[in-house]
Protein backbone atom coordinates (compact mmCIF):
# COMPACT_ATOMS: atom_id res chain seq x y z
CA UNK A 1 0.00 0.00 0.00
CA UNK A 2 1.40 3.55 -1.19
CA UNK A 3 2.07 6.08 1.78
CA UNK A 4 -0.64 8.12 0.61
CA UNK A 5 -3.40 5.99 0.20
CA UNK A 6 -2.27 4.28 3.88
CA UNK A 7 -2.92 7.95 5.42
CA UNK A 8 -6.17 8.32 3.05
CA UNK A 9 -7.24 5.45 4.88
CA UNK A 10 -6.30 6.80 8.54
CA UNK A 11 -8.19 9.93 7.77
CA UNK A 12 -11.23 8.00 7.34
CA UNK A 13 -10.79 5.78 10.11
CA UNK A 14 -10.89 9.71 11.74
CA UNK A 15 -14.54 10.18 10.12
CA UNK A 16 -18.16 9.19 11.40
CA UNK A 17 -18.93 5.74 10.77
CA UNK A 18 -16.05 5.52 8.42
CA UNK A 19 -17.42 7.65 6.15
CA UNK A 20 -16.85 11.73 4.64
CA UNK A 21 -17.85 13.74 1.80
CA UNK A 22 -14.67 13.78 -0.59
CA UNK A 23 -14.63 17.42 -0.60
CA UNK A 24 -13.86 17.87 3.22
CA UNK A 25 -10.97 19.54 4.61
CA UNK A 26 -10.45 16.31 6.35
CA UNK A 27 -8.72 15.78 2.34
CA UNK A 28 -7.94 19.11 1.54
CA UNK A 29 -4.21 18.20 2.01
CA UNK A 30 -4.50 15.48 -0.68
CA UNK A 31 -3.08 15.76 -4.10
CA UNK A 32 -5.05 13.04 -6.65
CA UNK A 33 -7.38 12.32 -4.13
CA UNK A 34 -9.77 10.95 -6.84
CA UNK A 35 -6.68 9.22 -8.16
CA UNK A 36 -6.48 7.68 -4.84
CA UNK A 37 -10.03 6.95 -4.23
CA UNK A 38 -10.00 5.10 -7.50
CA UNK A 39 -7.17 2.73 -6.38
CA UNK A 40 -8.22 1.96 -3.02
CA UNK A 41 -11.81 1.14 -4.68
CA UNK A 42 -10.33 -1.04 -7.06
CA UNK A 43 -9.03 -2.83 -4.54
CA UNK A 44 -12.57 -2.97 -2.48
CA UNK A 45 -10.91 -1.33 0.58
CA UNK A 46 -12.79 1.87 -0.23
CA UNK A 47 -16.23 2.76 -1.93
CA UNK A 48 -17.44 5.71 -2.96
CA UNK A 49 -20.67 7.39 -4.74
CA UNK A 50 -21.00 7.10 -8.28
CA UNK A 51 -21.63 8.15 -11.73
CA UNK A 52 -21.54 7.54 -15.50
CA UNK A 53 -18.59 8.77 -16.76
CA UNK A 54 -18.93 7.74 -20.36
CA UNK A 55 -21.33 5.58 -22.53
CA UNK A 56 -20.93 4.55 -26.01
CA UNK A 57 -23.20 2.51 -27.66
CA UNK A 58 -23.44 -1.35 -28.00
CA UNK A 59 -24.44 -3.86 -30.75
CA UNK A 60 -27.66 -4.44 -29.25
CA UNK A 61 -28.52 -0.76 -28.87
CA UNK A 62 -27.17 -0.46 -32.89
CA UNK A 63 -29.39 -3.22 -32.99
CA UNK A 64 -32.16 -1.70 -31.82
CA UNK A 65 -32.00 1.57 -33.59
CA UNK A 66 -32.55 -0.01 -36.69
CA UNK A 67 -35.76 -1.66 -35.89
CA UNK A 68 -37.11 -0.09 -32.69
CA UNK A 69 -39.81 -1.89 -32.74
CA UNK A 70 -38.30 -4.61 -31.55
CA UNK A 71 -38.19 -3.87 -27.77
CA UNK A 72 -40.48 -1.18 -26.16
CA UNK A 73 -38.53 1.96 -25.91
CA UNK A 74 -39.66 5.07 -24.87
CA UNK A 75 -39.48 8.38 -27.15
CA UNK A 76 -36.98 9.90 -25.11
CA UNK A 77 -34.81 6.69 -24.21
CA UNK A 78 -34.92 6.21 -28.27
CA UNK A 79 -33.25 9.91 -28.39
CA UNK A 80 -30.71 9.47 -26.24
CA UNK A 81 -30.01 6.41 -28.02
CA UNK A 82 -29.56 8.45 -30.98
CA UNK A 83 -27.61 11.48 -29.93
CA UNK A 84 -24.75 8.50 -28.18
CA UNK A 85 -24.74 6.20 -31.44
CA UNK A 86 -23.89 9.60 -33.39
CA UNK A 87 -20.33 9.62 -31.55
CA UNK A 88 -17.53 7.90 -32.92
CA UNK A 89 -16.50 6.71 -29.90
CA UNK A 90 -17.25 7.21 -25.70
CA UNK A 91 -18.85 10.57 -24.59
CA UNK A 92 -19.47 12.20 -22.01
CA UNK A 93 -23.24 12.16 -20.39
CA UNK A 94 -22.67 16.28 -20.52
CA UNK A 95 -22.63 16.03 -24.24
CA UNK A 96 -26.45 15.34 -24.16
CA UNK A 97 -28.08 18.42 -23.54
CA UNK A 98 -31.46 17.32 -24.51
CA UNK A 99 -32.68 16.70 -21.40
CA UNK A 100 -32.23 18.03 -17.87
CA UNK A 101 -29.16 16.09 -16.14
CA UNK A 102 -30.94 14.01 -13.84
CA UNK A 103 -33.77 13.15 -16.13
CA UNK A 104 -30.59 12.28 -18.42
CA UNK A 105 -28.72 9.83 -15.95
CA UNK A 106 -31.71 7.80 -15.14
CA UNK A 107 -32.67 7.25 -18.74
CA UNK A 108 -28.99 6.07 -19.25
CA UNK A 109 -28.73 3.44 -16.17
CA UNK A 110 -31.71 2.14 -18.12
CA UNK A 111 -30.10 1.78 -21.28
CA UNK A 112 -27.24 0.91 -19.25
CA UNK A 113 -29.44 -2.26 -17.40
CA UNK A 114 -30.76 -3.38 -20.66
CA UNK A 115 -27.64 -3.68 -22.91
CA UNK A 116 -28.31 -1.38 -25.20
CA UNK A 117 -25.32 0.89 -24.55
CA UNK A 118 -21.89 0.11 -22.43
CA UNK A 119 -21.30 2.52 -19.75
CA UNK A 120 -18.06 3.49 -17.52
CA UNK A 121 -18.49 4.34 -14.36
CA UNK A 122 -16.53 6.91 -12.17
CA UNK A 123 -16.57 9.11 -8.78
CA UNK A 124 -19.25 11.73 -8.67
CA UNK A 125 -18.10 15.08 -9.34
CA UNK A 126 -20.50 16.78 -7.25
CA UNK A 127 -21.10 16.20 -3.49
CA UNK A 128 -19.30 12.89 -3.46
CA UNK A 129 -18.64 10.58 -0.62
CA UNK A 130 -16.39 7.46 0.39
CA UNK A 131 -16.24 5.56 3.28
CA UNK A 132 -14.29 2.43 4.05
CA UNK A 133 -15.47 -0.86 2.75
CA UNK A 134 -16.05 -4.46 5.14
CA UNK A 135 -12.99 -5.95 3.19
CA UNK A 136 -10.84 -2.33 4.36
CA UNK A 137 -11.98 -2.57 7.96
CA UNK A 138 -10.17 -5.92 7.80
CA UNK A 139 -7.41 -5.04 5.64
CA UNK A 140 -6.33 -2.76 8.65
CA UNK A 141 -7.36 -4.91 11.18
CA UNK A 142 -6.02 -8.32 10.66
CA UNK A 143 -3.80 -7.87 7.42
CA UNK A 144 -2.05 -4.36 7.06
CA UNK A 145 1.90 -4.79 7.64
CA UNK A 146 3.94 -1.93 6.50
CA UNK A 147 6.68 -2.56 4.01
CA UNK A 148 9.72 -2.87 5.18
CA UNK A 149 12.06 -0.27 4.54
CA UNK A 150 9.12 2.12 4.18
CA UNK A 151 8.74 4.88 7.03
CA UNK A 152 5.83 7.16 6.25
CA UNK A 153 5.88 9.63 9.09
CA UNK A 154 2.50 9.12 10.60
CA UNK A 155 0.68 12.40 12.68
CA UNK A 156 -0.14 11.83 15.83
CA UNK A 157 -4.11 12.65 14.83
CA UNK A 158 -3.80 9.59 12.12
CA UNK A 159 -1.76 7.42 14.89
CA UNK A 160 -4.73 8.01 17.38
CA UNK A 161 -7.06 7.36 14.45
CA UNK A 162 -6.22 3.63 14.37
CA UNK A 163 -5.54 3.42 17.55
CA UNK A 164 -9.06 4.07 18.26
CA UNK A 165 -10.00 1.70 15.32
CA UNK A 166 -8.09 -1.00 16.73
CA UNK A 167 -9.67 -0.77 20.18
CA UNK A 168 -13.09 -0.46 18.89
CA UNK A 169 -12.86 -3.84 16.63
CA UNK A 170 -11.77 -6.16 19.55
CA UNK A 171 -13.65 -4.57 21.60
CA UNK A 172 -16.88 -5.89 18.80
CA UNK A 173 -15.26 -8.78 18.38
CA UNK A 174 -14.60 -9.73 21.89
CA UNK A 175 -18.34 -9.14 22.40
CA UNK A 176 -19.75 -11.35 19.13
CA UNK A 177 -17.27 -14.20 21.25
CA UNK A 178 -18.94 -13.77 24.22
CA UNK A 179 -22.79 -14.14 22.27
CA UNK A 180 -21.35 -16.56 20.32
CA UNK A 181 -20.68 -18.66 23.26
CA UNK A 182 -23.11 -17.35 25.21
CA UNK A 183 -25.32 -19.04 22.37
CA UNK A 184 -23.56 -22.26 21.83
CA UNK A 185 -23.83 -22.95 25.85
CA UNK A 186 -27.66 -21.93 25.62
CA UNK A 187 -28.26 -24.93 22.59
CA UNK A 188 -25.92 -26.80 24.72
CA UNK A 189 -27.96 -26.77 27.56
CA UNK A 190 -31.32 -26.94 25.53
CA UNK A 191 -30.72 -30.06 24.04
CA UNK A 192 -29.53 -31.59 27.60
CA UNK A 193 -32.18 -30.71 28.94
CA UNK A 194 -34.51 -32.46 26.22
CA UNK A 195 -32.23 -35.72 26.71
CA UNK A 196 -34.59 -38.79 27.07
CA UNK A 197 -33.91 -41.30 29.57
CA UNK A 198 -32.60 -43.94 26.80
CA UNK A 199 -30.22 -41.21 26.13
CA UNK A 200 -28.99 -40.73 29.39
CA UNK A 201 -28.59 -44.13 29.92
CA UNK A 202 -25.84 -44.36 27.44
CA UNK A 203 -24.44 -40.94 29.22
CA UNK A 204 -23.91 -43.62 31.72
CA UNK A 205 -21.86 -46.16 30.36
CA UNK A 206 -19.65 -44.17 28.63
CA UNK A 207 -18.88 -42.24 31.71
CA UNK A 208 -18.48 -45.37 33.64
CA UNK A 209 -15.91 -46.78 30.14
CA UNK A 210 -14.16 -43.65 30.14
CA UNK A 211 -13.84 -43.55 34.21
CA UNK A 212 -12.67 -46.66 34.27
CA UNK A 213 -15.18 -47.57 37.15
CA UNK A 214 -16.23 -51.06 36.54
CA UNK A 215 -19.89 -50.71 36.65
CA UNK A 216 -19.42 -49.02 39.91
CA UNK A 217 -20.26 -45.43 38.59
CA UNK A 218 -20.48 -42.71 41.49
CA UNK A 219 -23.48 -40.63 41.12
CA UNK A 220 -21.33 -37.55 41.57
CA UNK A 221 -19.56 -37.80 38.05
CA UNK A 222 -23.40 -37.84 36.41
CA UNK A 223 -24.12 -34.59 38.19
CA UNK A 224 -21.05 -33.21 36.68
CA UNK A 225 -22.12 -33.74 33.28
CA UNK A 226 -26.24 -33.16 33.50
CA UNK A 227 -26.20 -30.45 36.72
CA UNK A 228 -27.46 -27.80 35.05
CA UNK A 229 -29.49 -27.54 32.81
CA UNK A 230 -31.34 -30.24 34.84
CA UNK A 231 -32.13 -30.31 38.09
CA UNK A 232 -31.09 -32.46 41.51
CA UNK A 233 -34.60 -33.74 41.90
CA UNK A 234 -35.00 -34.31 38.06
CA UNK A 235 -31.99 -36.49 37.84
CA UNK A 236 -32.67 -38.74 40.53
CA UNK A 237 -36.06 -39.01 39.16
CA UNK A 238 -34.53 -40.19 35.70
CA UNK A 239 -32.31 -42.75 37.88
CA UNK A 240 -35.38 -44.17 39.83
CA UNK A 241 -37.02 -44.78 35.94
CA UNK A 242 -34.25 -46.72 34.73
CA UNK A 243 -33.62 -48.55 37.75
CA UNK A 244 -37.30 -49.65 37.76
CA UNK A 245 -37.23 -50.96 34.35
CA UNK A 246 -34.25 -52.57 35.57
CA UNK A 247 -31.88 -50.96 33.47
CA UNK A 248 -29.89 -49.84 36.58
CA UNK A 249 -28.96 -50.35 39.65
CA UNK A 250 -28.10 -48.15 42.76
CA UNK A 251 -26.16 -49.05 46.05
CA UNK A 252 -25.28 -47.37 48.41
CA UNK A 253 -21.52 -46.29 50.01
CA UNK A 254 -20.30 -48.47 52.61
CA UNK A 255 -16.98 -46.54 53.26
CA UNK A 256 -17.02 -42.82 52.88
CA UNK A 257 -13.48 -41.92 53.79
CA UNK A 258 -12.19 -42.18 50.22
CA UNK A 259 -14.61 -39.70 48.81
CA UNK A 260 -14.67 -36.23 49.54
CA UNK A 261 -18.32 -34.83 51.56
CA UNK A 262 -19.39 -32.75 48.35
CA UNK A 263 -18.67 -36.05 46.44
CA UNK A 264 -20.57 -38.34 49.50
CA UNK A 265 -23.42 -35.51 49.52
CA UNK A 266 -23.98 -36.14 45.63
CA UNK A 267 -25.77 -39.05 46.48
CA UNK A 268 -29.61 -39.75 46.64
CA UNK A 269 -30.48 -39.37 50.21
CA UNK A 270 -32.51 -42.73 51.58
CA UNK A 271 -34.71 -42.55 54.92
CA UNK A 272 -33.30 -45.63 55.94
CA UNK A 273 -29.77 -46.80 55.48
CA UNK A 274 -26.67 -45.09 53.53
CA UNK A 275 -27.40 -42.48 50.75
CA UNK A 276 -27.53 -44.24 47.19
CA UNK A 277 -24.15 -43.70 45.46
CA UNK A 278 -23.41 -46.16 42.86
CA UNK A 279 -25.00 -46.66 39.56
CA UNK A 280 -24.67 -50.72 37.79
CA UNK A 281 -25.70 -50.84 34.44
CA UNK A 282 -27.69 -54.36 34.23
């Protein structure tokens, strides 16, 4: 990127929203600004407001000025036609006087959509504006390395520019992180809590394969994995199901000393006897 359109750039990163009239003092200082503009729009780092800057006609619009007929035209597209297939080459939308100038440029983007002439576009001369594209917001944040050897001298106003740019963007994008997993442990929780008891059944035994715990799987370690989004009571409900089925079964802790008492406490609670603590697969 050339020194000048690297501090083109920083003024605009200076600007509301990215974004100034091209005529600003903000560019005053600018020699070729348009030059400029054109290059960094090129490249899809800028964009700015446009306009026709030429037309000539096209074989179709040739085509159709020998047999207008053959499409519907109106009387004053058909003139306009007329006046641009009489140049020997590209001219200039000024050159057609017939008609007022904004009358004029919407009757050539017409001709311009349809074919029937070939159109360049350019900056607006009058009351433009540019602003800094998505793809130049993340040129300067995640790509832009100066070249080495090159040492534009950078004001103080354009350093504080990106500076201010910089902090703003990971500042956004440390808060679409935090939605983003805000969201993911939302569905993750969701679609826990819509497990069905089949489902948490095989929760079970791969816990107890991947525990190593030989069928002997302490109720604790479920919790871990199911505590929120469901609740205490709705877990030991889920165990009572499966062990009346008979797909499970729970026993209790005979010696507590090699647990810890949030581990022991884990355990379903029994009115008589030790709290339930193991769960068998049968």
């Amino acid at each position: 990127m050339e020194t000048n359109e690297l501090k083109f750039l920083l003024k605009l990163l200076g600007c509301p929203n990215y974004r100034s009239s091209l005529s600003a003092s903000t560019f005053s200082s600018f020699k070729g600004k348009d030059k400029i503009c054109k290059s960094l729009g090129d490249r899809e780092l800028v964009d700015y407001t446009r306009e026709i800057a030429s037309v000539k006609i096209s074989g179709s619009g040739q085509t159709v000025l020998k047999d207008p007929s053959q499409v519907p035209i109106t009387e004053k597209e058909l003139k306009v036609l007329e006046s641009i297939s009489k140049a020997s080459g590209k001219i200039a939308p000024s050159k057609i006087t017939s008609l007022k100038a904004a009358e004029r440029d919407a009757i050539l983007k017409t001709l311009s959509e349809r074919g029937l002439i070939e159109a360049e576009w350019g900056i607006k001369k009058t009351k433009a504006e540019v602003w800094l594209t998505e793809r130049g917001i993340a040129e300067l944040r995640d790509d832009f390395i100066p070249k080495k050897g090159s040492n534009p001298i950078i004001s103080g106003d354009l350093l504080n520019n990106y500076l201010r740019f910089l902090r703003k963007s990971l500042r956004v994008k440390s808060e679409s992180v935090s939605t983003s997993l805000s969201i993911a442990t939302e569905s993750a929780l969701e679609t826990i809590s819509n497990l069905s008891d089949e489902e948490i059944l095989q929760i079970i035994e791969k816990l107890d394969k991947d525990l190593g715990t030989d069928n002997y799987l302490p109720i604790f370690h479920l919790r871990q994995k199911l505590q929120p989004p469901l609740s205490r009571d709705e877990l030991d409900q889920v165990l009572y199901r499966l062990q009346n089925n008979d797909q499970i079964e729970l026993s209790t802790l005979l010696d507590p000393t090699i647990y810890t008492q949030e581990q022991v406490d884990a355990g379903i609670q029994q009115n008589v006897g030790g709290s339930l603590f193991f769960i068998s697969i049968n």
